[in-house]
C-alpha atoms as a PDB file:
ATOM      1  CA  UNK A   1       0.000   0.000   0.000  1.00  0.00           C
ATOM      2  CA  UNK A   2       1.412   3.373  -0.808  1.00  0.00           C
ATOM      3  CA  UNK A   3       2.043   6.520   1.685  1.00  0.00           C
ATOM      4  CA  UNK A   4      -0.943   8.471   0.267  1.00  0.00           C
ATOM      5  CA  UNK A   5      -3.156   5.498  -0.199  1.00  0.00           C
ATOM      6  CA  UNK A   6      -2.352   4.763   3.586  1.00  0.00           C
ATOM      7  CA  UNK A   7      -3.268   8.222   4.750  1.00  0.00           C
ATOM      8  CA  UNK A   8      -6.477   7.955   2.976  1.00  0.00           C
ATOM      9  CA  UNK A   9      -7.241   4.768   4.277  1.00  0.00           C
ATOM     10  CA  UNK A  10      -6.664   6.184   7.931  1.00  0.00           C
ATOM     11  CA  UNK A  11      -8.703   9.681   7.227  1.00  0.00           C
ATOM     12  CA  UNK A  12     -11.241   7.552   5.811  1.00  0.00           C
ATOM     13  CA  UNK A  13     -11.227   4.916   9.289  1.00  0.00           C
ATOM     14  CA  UNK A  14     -11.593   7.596  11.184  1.00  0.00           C
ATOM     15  CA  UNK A  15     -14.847   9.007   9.473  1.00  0.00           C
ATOM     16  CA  UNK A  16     -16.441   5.566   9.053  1.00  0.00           C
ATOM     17  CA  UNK A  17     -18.860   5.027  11.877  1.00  0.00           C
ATOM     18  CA  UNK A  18     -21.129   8.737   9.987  1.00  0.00           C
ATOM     19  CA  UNK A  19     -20.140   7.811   6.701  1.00  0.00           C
ATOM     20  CA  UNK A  20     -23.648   7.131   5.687  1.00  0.00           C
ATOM     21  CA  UNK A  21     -25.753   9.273   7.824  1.00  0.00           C
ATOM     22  CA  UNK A  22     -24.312  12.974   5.957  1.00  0.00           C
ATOM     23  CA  UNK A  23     -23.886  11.775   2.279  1.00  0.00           C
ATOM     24  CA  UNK A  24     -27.176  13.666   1.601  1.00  0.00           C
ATOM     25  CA  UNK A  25     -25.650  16.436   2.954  1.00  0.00           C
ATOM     26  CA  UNK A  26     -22.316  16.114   1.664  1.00  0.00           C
ATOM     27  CA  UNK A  27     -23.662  15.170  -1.876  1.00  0.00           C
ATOM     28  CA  UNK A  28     -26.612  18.072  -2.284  1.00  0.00           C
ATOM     29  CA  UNK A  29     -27.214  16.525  -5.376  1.00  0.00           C
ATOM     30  CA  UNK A  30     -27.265  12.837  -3.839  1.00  0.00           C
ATOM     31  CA  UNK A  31     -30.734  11.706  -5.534  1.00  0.00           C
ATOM     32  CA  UNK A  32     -30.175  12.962  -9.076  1.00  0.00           C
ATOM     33  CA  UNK A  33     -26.178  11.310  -8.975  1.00  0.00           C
ATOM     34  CA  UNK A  34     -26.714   8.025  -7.780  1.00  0.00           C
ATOM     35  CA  UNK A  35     -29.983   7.865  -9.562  1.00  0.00           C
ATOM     36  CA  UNK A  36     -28.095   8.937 -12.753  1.00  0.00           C
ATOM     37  CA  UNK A  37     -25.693   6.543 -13.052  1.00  0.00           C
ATOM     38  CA  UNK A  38     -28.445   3.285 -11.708  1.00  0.00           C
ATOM     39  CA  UNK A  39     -30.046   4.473 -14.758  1.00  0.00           C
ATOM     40  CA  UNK A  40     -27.069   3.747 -16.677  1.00  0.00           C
ATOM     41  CA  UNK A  41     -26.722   0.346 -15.249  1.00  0.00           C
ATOM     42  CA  UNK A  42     -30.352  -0.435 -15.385  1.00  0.00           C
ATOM     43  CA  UNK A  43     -30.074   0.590 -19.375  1.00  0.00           C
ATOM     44  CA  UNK A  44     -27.194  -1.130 -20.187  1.00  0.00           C
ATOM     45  CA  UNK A  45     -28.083  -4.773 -18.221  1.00  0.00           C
ATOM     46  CA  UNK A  46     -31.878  -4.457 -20.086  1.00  0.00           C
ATOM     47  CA  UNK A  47     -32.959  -7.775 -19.607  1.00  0.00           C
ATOM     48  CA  UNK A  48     -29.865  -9.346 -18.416  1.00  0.00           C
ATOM     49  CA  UNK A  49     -30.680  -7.754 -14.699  1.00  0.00           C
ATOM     50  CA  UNK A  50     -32.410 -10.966 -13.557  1.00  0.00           C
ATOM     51  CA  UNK A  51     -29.607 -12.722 -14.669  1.00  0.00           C
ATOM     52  CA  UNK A  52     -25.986 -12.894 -12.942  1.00  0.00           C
ATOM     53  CA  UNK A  53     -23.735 -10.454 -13.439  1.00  0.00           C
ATOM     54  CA  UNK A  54     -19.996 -10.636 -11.584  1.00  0.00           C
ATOM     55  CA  UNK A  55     -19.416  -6.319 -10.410  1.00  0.00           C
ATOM     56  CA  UNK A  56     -16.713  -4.688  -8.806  1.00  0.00           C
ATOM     57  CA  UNK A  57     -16.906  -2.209  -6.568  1.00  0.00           C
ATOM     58  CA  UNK A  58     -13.386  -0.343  -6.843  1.00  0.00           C
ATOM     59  CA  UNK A  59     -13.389   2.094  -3.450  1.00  0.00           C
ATOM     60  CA  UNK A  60     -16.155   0.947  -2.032  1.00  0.00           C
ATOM     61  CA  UNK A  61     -16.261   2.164   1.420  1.00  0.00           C
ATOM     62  CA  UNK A  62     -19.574   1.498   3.291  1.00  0.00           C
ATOM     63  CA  UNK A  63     -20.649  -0.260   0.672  1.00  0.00           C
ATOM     64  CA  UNK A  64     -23.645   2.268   0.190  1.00  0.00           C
ATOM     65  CA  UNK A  65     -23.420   2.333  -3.997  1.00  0.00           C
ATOM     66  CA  UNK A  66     -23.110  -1.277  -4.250  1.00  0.00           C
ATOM     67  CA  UNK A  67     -26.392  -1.960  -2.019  1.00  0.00           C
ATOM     68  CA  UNK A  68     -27.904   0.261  -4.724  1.00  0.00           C
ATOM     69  CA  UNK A  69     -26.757  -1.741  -7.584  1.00  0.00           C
ATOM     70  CA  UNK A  70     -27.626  -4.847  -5.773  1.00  0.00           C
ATOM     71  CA  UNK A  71     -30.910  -3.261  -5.879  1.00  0.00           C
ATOM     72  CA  UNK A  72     -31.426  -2.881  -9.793  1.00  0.00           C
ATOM     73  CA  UNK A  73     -29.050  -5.981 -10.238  1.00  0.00           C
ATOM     74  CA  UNK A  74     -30.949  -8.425  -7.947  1.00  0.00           C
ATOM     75  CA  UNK A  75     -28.584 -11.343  -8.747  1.00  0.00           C
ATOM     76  CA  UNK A  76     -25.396  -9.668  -9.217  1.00  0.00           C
ATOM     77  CA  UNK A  77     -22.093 -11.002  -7.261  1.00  0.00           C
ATOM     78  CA  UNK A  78     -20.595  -7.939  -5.887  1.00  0.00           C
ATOM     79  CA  UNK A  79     -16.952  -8.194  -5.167  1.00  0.00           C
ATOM     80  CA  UNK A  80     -16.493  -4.588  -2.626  1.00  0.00           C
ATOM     81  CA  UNK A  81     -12.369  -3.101  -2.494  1.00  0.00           C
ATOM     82  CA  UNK A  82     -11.517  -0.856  -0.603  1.00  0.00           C
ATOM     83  CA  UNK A  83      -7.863   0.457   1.142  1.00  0.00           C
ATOM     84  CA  UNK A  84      -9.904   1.385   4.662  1.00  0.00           C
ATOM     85  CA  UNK A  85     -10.770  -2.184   6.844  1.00  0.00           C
ATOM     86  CA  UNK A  86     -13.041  -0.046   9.041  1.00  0.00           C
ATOM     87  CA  UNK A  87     -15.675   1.771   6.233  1.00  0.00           C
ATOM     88  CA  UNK A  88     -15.453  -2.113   4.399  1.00  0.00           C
ATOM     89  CA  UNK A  89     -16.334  -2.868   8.354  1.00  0.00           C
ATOM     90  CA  UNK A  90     -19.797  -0.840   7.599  1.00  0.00           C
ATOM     91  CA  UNK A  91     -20.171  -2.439   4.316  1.00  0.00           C
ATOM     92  CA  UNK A  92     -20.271  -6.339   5.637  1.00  0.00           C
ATOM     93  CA  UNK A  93     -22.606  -5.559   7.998  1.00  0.00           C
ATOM     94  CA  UNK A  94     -24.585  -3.842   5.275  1.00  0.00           C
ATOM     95  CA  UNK A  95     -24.710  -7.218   4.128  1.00  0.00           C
ATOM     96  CA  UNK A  96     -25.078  -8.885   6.788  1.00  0.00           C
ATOM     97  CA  UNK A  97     -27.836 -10.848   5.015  1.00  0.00           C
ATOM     98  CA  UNK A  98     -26.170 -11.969   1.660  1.00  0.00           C
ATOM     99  CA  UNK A  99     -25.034 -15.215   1.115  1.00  0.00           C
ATOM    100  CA  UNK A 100     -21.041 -15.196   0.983  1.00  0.00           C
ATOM    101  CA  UNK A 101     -21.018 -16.530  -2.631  1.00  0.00           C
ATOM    102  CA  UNK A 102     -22.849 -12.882  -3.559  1.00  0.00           C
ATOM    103  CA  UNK A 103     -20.622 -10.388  -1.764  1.00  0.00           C
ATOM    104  CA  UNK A 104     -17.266 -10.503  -1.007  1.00  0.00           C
ATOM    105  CA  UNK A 105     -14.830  -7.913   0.600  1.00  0.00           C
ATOM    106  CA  UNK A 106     -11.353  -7.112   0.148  1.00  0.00           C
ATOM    107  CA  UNK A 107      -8.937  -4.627   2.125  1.00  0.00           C
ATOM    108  CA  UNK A 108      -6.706  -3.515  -0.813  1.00  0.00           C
ATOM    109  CA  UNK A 109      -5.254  -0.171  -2.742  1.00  0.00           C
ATOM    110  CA  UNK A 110      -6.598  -1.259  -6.182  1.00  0.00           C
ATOM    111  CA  UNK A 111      -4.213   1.176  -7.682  1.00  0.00           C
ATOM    112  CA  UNK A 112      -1.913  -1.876  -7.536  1.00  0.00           C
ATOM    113  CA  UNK A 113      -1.890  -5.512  -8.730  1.00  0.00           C
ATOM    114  CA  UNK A 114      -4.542  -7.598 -11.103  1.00  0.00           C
ATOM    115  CA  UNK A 115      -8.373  -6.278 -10.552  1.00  0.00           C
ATOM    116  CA  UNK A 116      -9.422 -10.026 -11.156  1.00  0.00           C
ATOM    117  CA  UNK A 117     -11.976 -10.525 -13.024  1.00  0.00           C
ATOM    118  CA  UNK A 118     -13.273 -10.929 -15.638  1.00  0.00           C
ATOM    119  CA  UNK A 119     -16.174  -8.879 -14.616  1.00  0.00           C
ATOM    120  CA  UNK A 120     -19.862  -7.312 -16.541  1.00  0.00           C
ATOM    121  CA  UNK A 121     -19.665  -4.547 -14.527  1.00  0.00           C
ATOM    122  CA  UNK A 122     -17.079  -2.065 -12.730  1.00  0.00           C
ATOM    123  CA  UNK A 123     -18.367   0.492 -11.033  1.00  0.00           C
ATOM    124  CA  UNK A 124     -16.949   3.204  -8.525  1.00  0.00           C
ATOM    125  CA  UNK A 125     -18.143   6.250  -6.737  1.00  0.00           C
ATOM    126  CA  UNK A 126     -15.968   9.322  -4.875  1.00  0.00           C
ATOM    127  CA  UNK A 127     -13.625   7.279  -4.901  1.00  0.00           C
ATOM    128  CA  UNK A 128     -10.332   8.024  -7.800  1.00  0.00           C
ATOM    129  CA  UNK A 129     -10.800  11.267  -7.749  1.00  0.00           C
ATOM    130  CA  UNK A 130      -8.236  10.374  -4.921  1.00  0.00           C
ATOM    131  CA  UNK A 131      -5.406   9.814  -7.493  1.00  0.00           C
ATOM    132  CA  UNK A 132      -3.400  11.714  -9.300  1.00  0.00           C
ATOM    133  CA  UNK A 133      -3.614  11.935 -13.190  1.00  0.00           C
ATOM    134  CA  UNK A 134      -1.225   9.427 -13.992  1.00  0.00           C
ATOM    135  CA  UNK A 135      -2.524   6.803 -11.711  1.00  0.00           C
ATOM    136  CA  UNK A 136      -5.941   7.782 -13.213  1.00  0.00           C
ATOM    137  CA  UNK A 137      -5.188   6.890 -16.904  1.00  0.00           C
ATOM    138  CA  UNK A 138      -3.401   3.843 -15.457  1.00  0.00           C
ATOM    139  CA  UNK A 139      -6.445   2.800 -13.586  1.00  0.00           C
ATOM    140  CA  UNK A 140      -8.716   3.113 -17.092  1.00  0.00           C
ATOM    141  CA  UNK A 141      -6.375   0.633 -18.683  1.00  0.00           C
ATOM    142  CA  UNK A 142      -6.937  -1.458 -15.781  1.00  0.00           C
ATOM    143  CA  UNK A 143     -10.252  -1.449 -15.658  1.00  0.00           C
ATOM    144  CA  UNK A 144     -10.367  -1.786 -19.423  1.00  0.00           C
ATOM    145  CA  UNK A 145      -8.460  -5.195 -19.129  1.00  0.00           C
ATOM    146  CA  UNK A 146     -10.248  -6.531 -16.529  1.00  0.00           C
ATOM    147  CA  UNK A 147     -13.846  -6.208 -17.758  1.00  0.00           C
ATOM    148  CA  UNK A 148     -15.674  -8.367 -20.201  1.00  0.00           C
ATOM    149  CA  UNK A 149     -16.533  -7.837 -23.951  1.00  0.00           C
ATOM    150  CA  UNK A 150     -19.761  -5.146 -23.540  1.00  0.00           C
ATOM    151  CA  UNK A 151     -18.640  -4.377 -19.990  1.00  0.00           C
ATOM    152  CA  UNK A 152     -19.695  -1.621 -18.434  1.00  0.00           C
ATOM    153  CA  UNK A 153     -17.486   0.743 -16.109  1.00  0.00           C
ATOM    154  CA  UNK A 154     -19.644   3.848 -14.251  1.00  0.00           C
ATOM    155  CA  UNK A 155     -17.677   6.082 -11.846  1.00  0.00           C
ATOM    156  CA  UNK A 156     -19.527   8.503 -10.010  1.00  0.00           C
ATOM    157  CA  UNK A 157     -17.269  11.330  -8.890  1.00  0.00           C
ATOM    158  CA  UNK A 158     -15.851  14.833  -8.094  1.00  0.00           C
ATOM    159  CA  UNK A 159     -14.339  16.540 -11.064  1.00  0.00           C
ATOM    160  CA  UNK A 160     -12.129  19.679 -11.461  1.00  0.00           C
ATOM    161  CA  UNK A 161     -13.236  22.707 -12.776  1.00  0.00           C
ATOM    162  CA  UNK A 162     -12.234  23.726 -16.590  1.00  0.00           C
ATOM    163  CA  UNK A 163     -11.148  27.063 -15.085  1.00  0.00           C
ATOM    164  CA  UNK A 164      -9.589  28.477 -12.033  1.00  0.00           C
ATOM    165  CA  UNK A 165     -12.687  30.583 -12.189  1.00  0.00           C
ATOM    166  CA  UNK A 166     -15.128  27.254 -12.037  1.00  0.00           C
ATOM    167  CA  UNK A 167     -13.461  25.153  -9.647  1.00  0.00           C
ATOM    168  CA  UNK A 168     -13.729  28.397  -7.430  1.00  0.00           C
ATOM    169  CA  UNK A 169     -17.454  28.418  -8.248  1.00  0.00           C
ATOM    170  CA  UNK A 170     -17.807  24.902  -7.507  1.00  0.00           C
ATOM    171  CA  UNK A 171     -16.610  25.353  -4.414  1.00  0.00           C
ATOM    172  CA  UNK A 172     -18.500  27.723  -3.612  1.00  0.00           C
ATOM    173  CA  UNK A 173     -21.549  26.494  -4.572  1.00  0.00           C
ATOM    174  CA  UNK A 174     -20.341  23.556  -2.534  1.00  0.00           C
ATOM    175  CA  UNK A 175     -19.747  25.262   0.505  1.00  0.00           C
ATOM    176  CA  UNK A 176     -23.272  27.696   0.011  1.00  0.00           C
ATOM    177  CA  UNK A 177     -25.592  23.950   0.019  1.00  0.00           C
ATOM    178  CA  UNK A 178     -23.621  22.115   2.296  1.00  0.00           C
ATOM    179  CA  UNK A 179     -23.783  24.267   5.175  1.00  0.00           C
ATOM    180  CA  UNK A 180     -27.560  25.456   4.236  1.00  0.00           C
ATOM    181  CA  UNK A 181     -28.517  21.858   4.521  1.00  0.00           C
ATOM    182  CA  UNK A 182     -28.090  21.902   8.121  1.00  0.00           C
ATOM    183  CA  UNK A 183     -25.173  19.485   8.287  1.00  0.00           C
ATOM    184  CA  UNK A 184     -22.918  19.755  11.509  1.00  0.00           C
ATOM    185  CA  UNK A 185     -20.498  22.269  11.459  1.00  0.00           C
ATOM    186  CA  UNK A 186     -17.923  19.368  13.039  1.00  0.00           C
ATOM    187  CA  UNK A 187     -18.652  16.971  10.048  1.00  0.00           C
ATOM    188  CA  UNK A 188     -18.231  19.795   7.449  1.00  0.00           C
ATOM    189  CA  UNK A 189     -14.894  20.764   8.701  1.00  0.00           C
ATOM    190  CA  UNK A 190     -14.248  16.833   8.687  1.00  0.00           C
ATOM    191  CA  UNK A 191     -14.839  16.641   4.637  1.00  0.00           C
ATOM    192  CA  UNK A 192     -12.976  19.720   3.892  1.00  0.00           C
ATOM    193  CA  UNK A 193      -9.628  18.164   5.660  1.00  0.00           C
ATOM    194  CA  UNK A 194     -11.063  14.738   3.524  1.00  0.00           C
ATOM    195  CA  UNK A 195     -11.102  16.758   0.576  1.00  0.00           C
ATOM    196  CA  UNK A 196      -7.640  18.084   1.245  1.00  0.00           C
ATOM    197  CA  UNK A 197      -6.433  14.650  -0.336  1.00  0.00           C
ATOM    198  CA  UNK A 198      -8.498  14.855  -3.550  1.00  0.00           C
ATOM    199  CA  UNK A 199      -6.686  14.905  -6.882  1.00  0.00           C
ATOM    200  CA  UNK A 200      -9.923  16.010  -9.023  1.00  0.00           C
ATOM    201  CA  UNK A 201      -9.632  15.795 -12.965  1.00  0.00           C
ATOM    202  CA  UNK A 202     -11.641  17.851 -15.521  1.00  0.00           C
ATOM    203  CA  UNK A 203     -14.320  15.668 -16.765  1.00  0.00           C
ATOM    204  CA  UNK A 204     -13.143  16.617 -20.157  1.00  0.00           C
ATOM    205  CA  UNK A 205      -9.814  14.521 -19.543  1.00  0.00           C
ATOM    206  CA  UNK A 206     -11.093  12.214 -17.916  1.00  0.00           C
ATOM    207  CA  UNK A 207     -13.658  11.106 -20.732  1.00  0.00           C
ATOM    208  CA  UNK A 208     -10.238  11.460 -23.069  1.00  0.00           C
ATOM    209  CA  UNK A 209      -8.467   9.112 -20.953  1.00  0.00           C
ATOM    210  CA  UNK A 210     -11.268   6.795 -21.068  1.00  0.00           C
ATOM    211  CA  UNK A 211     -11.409   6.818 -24.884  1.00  0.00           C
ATOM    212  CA  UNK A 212      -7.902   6.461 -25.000  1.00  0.00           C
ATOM    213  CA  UNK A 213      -7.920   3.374 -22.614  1.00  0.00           C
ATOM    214  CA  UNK A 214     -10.066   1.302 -25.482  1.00  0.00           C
ATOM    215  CA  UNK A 215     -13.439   2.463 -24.178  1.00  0.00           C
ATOM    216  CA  UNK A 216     -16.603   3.090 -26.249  1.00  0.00           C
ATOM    217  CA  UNK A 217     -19.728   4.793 -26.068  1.00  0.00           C
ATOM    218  CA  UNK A 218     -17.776   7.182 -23.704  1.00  0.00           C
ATOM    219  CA  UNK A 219     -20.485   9.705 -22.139  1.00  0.00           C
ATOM    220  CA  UNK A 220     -21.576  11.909 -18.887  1.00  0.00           C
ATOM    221  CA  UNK A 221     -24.950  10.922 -18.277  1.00  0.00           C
ATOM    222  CA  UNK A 222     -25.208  13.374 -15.172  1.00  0.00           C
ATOM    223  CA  UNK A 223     -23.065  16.711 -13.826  1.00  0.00           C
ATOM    224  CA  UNK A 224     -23.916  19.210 -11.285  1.00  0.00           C
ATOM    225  CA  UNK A 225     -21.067  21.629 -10.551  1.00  0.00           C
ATOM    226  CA  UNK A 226     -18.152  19.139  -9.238  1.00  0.00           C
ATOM    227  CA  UNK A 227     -20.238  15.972  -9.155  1.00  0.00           C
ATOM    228  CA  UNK A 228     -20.212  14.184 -12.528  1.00  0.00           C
ATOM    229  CA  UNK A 229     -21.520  10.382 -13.376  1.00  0.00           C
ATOM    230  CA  UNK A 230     -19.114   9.311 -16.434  1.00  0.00           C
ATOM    231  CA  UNK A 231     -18.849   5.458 -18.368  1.00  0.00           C
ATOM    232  CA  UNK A 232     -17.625   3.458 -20.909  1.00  0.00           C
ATOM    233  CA  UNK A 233     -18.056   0.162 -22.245  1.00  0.00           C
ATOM    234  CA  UNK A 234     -15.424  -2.323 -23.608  1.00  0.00           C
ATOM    235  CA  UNK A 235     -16.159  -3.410 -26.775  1.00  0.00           C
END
């Protein structure tokens, strides 16, 4: 595990046990992002959702995404990886009910060594906006590899500003909702040192990078200031 990924991993621990309760504060936009990008799964399994689809979940925390694609994807095998042992804590006993042989966990910094696979579906949310560029566009390729023919990967994310002058409108647009949604003052201050260890990408480069990985059918099927629901598909 690398220095930063380690540091994440322990900022992360240490915000586990509210994880869940302020995403709808954190996320203003929470119901139209998540919904966004379950639409894009939903319309890309068609009638394969009652069939059984092998997903992973690169980043994936408390587990809180993947319970929603469990949820359009009744009979999907979720595979969860994440770098923090106490948020994947959350997500097994989100689970709690699952047979084994549909959810499985691993404590890992996927930004190293074989993603496994093959899988139908890779999906990911807040999660590698963590990394910097380079690790980014290594990541696509990753992903790329690892999925199946008409594989789907969705990533759910922040993304940089095109200007100076939008990022510091994001921001503040950030800042204005957050804190007029009532959220505590304590777990505000909490994200912004969180978000002190994001290495956002424009959208625009990060669709590039995606195209340039192999992916097709590249699109944004959702943005609101910095949060932006991207995919591809292997072909």
């Amino acid at each position: 595990m690398s220095g930063s990924s380690n540091a994440i991993g322990q900022l992360f621990s240490l915000g586990a046990q509210n994880y869940d309760a302020v995403r709808r504060n954190l996320v203003p936009c929470f119901d139209g992002f998540y919904g966004s990008a379950l639409e894009v799964i939903g319309d890309w399994a068609g009638a394969r959702a009652s069939t059984t689809l092998e997903v992973l979940d690169l980043g994936a925390g408390t587990g809180l995404f993947s319970a929603m694609v469990m949820s359009r994807l009744p009979l999907a095998r979720l595979h969860l990886m994440d770098v923090s042992d106490a948020m994947l804590a959350h997500a097994r006993s989100r689970f709690a009910g699952a047979a084994d042989s549909d959810v499985s966990f691993e404590v890992r910094d996927y930004t190293h060594g074989s993603l496994g696979g093959p899988w139908d579906l890779v999906v990911s949310a807040l999660s590698i906006h963590h990394l910097d560029d380079g690790a980014k566009r290594a990541l696509f390729a990753r992903v790329f590899e690892a999925l199946r023919p008409a594989g789907l990967f969705i990533n759910a994310e922040q993304v940089l500003g095109p200007t100076p002058a939008a990022e510091a409108r994001y921001r503040r647009r950030w800042d204005e909702q957050v804190l007029g949604s009532g959220v505590d003052r304590g777990e505000y201050e909490r994200a912004v040192e969180r978000m002190r260890h994001d290495r956002c990408a424009t959208l625009g480069d990060q669709l590039e990078w995606m195209r340039a990985a192999g992916f097709a059918e590249v699109d944004c099927a959702f943005k609101q200031w910095r949060f932006a629901v991207y995919f591809g598909m292997r072909p």
